[in-house]
PDB file of N, CA and C in Angstrom:
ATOM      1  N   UNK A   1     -19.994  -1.052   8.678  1.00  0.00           N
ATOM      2  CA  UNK A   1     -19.111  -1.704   7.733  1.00  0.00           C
ATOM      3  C   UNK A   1     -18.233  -0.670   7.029  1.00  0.00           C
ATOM      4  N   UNK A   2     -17.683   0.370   7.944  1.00  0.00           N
ATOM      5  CA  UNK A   2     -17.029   1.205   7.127  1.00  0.00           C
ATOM      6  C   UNK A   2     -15.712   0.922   6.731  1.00  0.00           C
ATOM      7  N   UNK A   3     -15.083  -0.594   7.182  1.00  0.00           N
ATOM      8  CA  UNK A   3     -14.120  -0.721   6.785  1.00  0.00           C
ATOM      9  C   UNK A   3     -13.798  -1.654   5.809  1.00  0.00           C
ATOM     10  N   UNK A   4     -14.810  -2.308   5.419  1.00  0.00           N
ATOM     11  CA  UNK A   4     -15.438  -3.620   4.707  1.00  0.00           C
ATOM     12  C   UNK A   4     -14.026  -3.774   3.587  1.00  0.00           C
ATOM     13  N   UNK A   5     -13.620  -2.855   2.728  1.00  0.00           N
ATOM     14  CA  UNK A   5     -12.677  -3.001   1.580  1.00  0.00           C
ATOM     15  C   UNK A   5     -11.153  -2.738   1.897  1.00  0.00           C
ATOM     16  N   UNK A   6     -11.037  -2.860   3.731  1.00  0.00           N
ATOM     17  CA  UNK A   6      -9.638  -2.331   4.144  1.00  0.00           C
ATOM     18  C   UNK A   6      -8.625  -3.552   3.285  1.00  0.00           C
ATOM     19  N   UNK A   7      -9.266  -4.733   3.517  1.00  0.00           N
ATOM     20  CA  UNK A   7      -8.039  -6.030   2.985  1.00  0.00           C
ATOM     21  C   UNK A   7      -7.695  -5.686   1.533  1.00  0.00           C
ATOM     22  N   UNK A   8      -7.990  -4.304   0.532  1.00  0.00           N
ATOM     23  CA  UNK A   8      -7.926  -4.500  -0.640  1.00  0.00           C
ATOM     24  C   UNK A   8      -6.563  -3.598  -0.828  1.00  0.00           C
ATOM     25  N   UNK A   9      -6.436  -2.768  -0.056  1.00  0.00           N
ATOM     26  CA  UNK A   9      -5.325  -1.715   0.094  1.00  0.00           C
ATOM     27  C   UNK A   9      -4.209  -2.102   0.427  1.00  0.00           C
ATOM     28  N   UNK A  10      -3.833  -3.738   0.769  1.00  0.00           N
ATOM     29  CA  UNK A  10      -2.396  -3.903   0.596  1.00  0.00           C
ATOM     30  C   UNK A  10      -2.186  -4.939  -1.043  1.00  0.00           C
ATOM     31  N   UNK A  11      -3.406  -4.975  -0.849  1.00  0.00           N
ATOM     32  CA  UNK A  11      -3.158  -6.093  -2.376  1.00  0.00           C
ATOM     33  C   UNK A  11      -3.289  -4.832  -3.599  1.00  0.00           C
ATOM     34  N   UNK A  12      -3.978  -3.777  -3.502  1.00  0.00           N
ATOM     35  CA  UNK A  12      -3.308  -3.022  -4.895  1.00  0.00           C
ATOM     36  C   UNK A  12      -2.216  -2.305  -4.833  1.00  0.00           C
ATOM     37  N   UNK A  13      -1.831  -2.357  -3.425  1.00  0.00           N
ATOM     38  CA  UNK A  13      -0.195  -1.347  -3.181  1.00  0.00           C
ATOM     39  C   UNK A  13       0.567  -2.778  -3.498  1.00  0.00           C
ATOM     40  N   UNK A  14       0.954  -4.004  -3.300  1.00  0.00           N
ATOM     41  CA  UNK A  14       1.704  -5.099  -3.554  1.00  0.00           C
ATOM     42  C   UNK A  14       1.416  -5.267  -5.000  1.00  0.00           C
ATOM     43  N   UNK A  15       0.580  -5.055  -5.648  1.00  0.00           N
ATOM     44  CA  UNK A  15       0.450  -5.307  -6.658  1.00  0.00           C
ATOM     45  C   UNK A  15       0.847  -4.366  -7.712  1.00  0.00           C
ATOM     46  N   UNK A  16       1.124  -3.061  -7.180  1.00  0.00           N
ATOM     47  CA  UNK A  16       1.673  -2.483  -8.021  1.00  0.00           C
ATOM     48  C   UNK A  16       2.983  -1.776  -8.091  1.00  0.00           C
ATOM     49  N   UNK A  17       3.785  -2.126  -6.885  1.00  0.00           N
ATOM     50  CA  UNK A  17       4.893  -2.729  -6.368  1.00  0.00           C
ATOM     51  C   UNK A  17       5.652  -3.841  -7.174  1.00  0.00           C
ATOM     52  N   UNK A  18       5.189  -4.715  -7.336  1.00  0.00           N
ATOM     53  CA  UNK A  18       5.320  -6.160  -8.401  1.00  0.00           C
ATOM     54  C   UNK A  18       5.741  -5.593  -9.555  1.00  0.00           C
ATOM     55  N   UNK A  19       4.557  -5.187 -10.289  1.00  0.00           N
ATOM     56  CA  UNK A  19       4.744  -4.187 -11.686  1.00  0.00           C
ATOM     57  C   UNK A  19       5.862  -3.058 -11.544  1.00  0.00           C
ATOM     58  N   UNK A  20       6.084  -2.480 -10.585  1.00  0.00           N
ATOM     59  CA  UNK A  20       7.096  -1.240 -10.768  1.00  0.00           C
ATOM     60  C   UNK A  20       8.342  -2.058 -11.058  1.00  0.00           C
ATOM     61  N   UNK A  21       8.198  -3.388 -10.211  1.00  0.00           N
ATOM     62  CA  UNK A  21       9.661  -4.027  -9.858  1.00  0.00           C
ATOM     63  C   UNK A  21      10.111  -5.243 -10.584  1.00  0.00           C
ATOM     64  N   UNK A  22       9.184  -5.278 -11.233  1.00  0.00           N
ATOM     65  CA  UNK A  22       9.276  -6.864 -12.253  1.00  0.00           C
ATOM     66  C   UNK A  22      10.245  -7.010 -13.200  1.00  0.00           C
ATOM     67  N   UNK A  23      10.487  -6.065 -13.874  1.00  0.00           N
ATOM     68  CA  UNK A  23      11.749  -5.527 -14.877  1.00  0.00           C
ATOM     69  C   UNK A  23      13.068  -5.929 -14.127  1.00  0.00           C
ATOM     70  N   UNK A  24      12.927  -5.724 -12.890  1.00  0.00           N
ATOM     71  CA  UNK A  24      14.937  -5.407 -12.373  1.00  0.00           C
ATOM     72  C   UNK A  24      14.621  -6.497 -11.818  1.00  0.00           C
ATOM     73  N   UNK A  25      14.197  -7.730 -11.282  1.00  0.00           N
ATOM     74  CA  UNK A  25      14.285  -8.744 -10.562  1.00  0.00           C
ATOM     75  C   UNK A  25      14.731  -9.999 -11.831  1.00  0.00           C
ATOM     76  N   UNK A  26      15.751 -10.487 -10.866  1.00  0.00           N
ATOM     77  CA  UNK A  26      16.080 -12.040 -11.669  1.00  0.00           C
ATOM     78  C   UNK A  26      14.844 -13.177 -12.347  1.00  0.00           C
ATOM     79  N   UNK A  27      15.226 -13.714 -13.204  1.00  0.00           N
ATOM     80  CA  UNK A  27      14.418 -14.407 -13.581  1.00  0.00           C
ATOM     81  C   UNK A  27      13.931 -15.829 -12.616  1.00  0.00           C
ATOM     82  N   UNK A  28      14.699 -16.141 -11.646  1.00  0.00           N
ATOM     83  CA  UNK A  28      13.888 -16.824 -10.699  1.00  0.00           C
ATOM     84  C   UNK A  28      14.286 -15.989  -9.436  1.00  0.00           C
ATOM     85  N   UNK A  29      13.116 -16.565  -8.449  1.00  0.00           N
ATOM     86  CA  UNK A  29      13.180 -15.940  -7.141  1.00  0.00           C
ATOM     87  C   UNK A  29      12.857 -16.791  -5.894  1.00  0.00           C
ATOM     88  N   UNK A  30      13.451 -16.160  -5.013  1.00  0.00           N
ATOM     89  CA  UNK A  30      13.196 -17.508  -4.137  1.00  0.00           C
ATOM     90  C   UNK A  30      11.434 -17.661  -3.727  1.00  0.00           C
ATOM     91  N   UNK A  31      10.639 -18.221  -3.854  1.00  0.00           N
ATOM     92  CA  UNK A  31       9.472 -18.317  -3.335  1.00  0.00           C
ATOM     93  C   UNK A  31       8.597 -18.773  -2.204  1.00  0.00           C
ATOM     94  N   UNK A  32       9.201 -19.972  -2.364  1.00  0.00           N
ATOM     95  CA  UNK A  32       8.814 -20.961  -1.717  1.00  0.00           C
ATOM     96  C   UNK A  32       9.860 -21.647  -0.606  1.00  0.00           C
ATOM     97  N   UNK A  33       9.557 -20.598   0.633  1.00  0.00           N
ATOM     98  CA  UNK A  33      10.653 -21.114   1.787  1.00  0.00           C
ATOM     99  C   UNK A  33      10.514 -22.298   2.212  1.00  0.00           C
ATOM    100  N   UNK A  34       9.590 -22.968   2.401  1.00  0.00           N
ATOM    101  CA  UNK A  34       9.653 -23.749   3.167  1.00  0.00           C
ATOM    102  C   UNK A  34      10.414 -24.854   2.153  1.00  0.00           C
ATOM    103  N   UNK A  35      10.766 -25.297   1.756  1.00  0.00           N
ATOM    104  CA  UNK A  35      11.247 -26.319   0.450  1.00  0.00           C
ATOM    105  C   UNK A  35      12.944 -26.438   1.606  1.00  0.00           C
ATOM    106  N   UNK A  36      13.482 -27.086   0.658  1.00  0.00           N
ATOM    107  CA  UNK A  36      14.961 -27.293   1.028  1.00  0.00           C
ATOM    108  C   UNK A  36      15.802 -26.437   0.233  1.00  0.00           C
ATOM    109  N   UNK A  37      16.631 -26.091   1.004  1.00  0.00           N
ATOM    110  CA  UNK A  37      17.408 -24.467   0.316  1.00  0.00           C
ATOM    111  C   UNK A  37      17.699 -24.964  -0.753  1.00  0.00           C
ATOM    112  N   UNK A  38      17.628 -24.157  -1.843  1.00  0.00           N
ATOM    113  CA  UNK A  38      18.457 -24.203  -3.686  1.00  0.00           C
ATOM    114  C   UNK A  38      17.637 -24.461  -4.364  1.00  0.00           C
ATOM    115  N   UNK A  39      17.141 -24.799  -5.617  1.00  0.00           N
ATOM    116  CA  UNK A  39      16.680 -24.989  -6.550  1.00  0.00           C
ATOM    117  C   UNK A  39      15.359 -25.140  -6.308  1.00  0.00           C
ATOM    118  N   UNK A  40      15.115 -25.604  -4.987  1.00  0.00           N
ATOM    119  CA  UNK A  40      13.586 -26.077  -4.978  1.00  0.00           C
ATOM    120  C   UNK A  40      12.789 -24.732  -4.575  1.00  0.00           C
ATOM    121  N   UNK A  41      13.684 -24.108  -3.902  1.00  0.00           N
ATOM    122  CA  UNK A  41      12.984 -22.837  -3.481  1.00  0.00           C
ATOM    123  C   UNK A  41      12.553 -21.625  -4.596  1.00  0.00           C
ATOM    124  N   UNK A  42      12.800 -22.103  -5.834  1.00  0.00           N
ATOM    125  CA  UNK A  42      13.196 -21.037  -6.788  1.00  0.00           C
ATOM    126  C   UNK A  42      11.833 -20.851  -7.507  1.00  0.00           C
ATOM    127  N   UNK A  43      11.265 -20.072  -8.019  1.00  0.00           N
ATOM    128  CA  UNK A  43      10.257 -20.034  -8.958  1.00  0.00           C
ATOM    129  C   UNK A  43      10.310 -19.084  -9.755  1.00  0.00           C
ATOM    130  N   UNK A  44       9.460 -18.622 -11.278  1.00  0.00           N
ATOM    131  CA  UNK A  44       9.365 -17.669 -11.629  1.00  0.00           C
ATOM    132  C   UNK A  44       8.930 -16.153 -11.142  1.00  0.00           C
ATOM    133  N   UNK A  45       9.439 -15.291 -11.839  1.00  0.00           N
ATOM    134  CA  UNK A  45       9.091 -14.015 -10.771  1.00  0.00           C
ATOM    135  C   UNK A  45       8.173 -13.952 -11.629  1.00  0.00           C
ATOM    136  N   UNK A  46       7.202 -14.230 -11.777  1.00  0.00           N
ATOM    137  CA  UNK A  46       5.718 -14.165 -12.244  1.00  0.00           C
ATOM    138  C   UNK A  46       4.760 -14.575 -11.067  1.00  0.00           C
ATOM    139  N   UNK A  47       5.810 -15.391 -10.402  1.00  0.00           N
ATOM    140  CA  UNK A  47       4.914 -16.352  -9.827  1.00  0.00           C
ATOM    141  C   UNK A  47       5.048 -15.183  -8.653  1.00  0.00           C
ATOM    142  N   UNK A  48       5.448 -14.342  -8.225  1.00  0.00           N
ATOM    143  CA  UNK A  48       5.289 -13.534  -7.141  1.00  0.00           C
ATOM    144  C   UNK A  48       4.185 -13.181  -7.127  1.00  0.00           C
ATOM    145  N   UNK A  49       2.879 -13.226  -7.725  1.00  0.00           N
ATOM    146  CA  UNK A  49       1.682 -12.384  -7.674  1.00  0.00           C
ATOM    147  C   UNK A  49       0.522 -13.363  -6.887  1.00  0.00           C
ATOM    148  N   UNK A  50       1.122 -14.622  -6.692  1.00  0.00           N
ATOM    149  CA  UNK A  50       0.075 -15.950  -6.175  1.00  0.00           C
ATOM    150  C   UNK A  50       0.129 -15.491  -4.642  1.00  0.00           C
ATOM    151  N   UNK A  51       0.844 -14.911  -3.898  1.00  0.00           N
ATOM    152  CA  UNK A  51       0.539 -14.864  -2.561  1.00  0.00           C
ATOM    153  C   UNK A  51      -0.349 -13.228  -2.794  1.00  0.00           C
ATOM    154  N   UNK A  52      -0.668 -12.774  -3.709  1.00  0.00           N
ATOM    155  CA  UNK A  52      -1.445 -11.585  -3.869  1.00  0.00           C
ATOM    156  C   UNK A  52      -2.611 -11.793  -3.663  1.00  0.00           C
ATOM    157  N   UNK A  53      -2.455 -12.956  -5.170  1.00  0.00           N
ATOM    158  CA  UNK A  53      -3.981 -13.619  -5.641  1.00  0.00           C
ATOM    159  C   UNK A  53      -4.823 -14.623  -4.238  1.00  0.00           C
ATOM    160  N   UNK A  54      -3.807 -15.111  -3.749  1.00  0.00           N
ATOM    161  CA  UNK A  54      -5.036 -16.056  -2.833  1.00  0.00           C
ATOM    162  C   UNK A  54      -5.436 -15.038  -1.270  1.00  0.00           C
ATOM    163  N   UNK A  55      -4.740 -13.957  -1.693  1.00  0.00           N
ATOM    164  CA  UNK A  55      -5.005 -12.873  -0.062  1.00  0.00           C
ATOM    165  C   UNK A  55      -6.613 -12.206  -0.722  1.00  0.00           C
ATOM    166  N   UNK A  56      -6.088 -12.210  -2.075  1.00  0.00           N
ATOM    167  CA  UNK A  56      -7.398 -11.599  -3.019  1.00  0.00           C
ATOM    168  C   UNK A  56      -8.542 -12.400  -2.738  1.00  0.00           C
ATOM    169  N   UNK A  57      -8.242 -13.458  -3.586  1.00  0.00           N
ATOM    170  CA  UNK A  57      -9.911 -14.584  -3.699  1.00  0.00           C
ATOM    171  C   UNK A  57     -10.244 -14.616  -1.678  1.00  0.00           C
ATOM    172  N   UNK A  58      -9.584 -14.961  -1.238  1.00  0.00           N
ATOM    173  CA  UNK A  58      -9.879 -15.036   0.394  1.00  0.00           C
ATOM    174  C   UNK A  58     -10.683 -13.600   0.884  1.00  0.00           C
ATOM    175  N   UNK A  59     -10.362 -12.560   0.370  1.00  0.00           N
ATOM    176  CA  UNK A  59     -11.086 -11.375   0.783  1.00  0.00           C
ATOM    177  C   UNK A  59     -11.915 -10.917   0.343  1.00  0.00           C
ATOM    178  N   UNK A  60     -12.172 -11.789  -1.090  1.00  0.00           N
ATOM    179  CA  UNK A  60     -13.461 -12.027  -1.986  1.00  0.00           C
ATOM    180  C   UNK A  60     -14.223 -12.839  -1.150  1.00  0.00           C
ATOM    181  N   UNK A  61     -14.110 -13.829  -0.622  1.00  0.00           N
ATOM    182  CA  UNK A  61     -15.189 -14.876  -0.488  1.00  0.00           C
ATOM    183  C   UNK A  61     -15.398 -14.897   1.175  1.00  0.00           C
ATOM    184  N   UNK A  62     -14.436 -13.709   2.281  1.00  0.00           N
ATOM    185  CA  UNK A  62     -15.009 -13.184   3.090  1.00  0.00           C
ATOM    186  C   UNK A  62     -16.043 -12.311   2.804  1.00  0.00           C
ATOM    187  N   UNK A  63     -15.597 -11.159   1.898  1.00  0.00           N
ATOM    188  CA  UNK A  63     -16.235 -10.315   2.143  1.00  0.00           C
ATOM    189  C   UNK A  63     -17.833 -10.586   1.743  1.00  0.00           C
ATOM    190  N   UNK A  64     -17.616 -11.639   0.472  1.00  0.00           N
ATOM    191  CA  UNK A  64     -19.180 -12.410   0.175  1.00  0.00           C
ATOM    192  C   UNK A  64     -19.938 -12.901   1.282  1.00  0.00           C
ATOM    193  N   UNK A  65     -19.221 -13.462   2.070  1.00  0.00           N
ATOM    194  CA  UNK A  65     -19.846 -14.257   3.104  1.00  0.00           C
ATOM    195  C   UNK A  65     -20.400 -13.046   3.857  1.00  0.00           C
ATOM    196  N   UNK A  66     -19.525 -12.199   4.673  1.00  0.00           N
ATOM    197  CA  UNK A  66     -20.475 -10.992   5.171  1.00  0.00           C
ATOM    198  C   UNK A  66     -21.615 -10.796   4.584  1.00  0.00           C
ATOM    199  N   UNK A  67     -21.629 -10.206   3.738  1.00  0.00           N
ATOM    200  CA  UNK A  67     -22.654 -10.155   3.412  1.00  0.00           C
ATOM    201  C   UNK A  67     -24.214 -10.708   3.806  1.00  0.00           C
ATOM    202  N   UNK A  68     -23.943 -12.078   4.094  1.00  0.00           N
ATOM    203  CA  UNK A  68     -25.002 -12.586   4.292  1.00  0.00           C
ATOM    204  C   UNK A  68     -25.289 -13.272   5.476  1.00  0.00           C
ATOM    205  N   UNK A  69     -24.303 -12.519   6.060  1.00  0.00           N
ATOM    206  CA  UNK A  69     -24.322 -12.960   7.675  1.00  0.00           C
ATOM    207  C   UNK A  69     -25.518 -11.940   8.168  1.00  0.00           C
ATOM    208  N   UNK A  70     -26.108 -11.918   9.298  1.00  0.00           N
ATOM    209  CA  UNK A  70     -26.924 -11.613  10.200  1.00  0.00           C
ATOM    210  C   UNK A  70     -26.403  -9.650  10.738  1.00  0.00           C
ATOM    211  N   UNK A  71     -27.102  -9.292  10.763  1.00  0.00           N
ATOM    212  CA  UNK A  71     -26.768  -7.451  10.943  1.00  0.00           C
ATOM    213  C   UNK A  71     -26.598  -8.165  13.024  1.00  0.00           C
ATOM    214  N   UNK A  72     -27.039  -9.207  13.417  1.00  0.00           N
ATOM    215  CA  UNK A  72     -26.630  -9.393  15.015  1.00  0.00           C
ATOM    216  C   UNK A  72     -25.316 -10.007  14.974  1.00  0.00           C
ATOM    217  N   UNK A  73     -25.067 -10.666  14.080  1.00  0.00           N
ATOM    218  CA  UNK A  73     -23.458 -11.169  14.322  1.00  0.00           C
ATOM    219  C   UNK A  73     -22.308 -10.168  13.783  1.00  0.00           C
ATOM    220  N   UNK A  74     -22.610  -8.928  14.185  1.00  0.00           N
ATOM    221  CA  UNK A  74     -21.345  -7.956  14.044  1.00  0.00           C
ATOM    222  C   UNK A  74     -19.929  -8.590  14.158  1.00  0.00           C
ATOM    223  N   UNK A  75     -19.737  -9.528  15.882  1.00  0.00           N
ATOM    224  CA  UNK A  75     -18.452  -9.869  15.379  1.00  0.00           C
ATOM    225  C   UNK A  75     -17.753 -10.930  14.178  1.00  0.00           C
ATOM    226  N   UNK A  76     -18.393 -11.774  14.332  1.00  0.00           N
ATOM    227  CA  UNK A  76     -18.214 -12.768  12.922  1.00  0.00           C
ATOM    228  C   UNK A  76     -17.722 -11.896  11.796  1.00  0.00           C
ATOM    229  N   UNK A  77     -18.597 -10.591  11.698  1.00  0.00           N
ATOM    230  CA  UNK A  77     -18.050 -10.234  10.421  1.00  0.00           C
ATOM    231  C   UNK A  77     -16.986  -9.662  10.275  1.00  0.00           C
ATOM    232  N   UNK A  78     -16.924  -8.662  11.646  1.00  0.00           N
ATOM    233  CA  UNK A  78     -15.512  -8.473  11.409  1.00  0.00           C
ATOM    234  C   UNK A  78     -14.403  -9.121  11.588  1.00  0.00           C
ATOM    235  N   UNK A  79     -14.397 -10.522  12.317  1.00  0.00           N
ATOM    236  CA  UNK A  79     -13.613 -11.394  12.327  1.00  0.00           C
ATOM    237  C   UNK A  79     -13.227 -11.329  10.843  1.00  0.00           C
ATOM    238  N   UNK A  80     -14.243 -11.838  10.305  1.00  0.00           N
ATOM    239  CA  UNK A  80     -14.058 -12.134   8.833  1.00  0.00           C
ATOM    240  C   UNK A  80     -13.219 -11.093   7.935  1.00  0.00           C
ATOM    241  N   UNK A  81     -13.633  -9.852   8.148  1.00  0.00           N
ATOM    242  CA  UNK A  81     -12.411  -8.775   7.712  1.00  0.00           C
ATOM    243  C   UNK A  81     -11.416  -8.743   8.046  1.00  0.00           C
ATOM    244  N   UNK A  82     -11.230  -8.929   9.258  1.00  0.00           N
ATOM    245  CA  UNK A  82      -9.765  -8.812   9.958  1.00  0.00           C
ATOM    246  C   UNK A  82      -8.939  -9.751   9.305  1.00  0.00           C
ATOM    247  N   UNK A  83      -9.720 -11.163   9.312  1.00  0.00           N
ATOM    248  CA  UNK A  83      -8.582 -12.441   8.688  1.00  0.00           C
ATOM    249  C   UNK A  83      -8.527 -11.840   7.431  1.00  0.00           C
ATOM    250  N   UNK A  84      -9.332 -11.135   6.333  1.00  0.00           N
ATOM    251  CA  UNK A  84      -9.321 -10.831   5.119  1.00  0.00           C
ATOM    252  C   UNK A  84      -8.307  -9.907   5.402  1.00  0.00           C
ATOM    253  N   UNK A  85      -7.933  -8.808   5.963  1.00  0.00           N
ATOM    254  CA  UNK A  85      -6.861  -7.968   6.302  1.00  0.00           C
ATOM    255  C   UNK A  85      -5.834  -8.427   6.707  1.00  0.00           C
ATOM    256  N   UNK A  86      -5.757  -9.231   7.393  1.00  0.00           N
ATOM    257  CA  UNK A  86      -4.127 -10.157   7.907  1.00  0.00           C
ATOM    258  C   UNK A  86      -3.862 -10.389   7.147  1.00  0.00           C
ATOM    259  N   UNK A  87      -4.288 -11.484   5.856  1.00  0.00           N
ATOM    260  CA  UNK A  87      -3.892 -12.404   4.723  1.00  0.00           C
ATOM    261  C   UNK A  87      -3.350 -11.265   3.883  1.00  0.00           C
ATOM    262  N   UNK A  88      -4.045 -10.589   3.708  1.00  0.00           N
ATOM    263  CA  UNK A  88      -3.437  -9.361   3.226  1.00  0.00           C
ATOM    264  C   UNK A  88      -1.992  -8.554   3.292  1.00  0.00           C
ATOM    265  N   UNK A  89      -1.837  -7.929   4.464  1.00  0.00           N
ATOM    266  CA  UNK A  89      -0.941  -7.672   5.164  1.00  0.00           C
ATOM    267  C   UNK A  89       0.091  -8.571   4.931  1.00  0.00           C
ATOM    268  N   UNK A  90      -0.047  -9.935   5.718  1.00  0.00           N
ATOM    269  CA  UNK A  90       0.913 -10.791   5.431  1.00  0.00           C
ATOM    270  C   UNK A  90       1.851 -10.992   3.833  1.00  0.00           C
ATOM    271  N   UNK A  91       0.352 -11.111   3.585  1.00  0.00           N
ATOM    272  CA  UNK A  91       1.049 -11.238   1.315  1.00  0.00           C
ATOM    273  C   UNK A  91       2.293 -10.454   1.291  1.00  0.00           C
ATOM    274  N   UNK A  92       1.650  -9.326   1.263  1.00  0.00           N
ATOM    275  CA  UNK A  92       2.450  -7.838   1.007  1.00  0.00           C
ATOM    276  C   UNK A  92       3.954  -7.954   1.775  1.00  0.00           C
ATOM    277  N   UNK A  93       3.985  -8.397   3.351  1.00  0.00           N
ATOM    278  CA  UNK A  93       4.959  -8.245   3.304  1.00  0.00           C
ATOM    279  C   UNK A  93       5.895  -9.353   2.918  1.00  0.00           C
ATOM    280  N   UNK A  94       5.144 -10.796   2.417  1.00  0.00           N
ATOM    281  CA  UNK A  94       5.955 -12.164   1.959  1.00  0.00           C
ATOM    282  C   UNK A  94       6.758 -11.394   0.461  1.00  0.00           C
ATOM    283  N   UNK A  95       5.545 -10.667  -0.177  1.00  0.00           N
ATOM    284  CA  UNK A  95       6.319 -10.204  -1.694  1.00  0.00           C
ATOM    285  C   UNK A  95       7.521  -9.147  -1.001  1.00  0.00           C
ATOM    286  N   UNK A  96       7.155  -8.328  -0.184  1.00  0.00           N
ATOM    287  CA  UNK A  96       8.305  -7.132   0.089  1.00  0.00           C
ATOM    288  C   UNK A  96       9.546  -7.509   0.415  1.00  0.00           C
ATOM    289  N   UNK A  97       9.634  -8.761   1.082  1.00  0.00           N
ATOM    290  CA  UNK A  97      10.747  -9.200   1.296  1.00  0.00           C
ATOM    291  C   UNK A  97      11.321  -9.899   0.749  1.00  0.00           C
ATOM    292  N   UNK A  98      10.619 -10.590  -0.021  1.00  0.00           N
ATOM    293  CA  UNK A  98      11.128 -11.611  -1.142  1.00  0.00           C
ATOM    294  C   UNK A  98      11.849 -10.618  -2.809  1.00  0.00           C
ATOM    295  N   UNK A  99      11.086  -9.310  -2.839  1.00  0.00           N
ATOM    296  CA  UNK A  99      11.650  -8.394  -3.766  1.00  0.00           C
ATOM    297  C   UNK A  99      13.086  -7.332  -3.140  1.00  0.00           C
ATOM    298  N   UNK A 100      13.002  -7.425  -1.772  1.00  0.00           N
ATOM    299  CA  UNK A 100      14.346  -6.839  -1.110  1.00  0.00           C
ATOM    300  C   UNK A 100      15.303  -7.641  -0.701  1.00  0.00           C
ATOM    301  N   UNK A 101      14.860  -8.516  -0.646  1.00  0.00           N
ATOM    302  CA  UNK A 101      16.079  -9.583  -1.078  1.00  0.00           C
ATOM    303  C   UNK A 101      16.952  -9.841  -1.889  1.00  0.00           C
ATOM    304  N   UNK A 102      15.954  -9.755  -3.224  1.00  0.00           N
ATOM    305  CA  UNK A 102      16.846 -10.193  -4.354  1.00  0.00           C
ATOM    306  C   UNK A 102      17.394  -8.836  -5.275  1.00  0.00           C
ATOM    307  N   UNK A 103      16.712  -7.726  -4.749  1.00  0.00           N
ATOM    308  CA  UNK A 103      17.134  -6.715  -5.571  1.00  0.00           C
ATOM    309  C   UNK A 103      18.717  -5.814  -4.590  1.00  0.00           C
TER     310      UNK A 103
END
């Protein structure tokens, strides 16, 4: 399990990314693509930290679950990291582009 806390290393680099960048970004941002272009897509730039937070709780409640999986089901668990690492990954780059966009 030496890689067990990899999914945490894009959520404190995105997260503190956010904070460096929160100051110079408009007060709404686009968020939410899938919506119909304009207004609906718009949210607070506060709200940029929710695709952080649910890559977070998800890599919380993998990595819990490992835990108590079986030392024979090696792959399960790392399944379970990996998706905890994608969600991750992914976040990071939904905020990166959504902050190079608008800046």
């Amino acid at each position: 399990m030496r890689f067990s806390l990899l999914w945490f290393v894009p959520i404190l680099v995105t997260t503190s990314y956010i904070a460096l960048n929160i100051g110079r970004l408009p007060f709404l941002v686009p968020l939410f693509y899938s919506k119909v272009w304009g207004a609906a897509q718009l949210a607070d730039k506060n709200y940029l930290y929710l695709p952080v937070i649910g890559a977070f709780l998800l890599g919380i409640v993998n990595f819990v679950i490992t835990l108590f999986i079986k030392e024979e089901d090696k792959l399960f668990r790392y399944l379970l990291l990996a998706t905890g690492s994608a969600m991750a990954i992914l976040a990071s780059i939904t905020v990166f582009n959504i902050i190079g966009l608008v800046s």
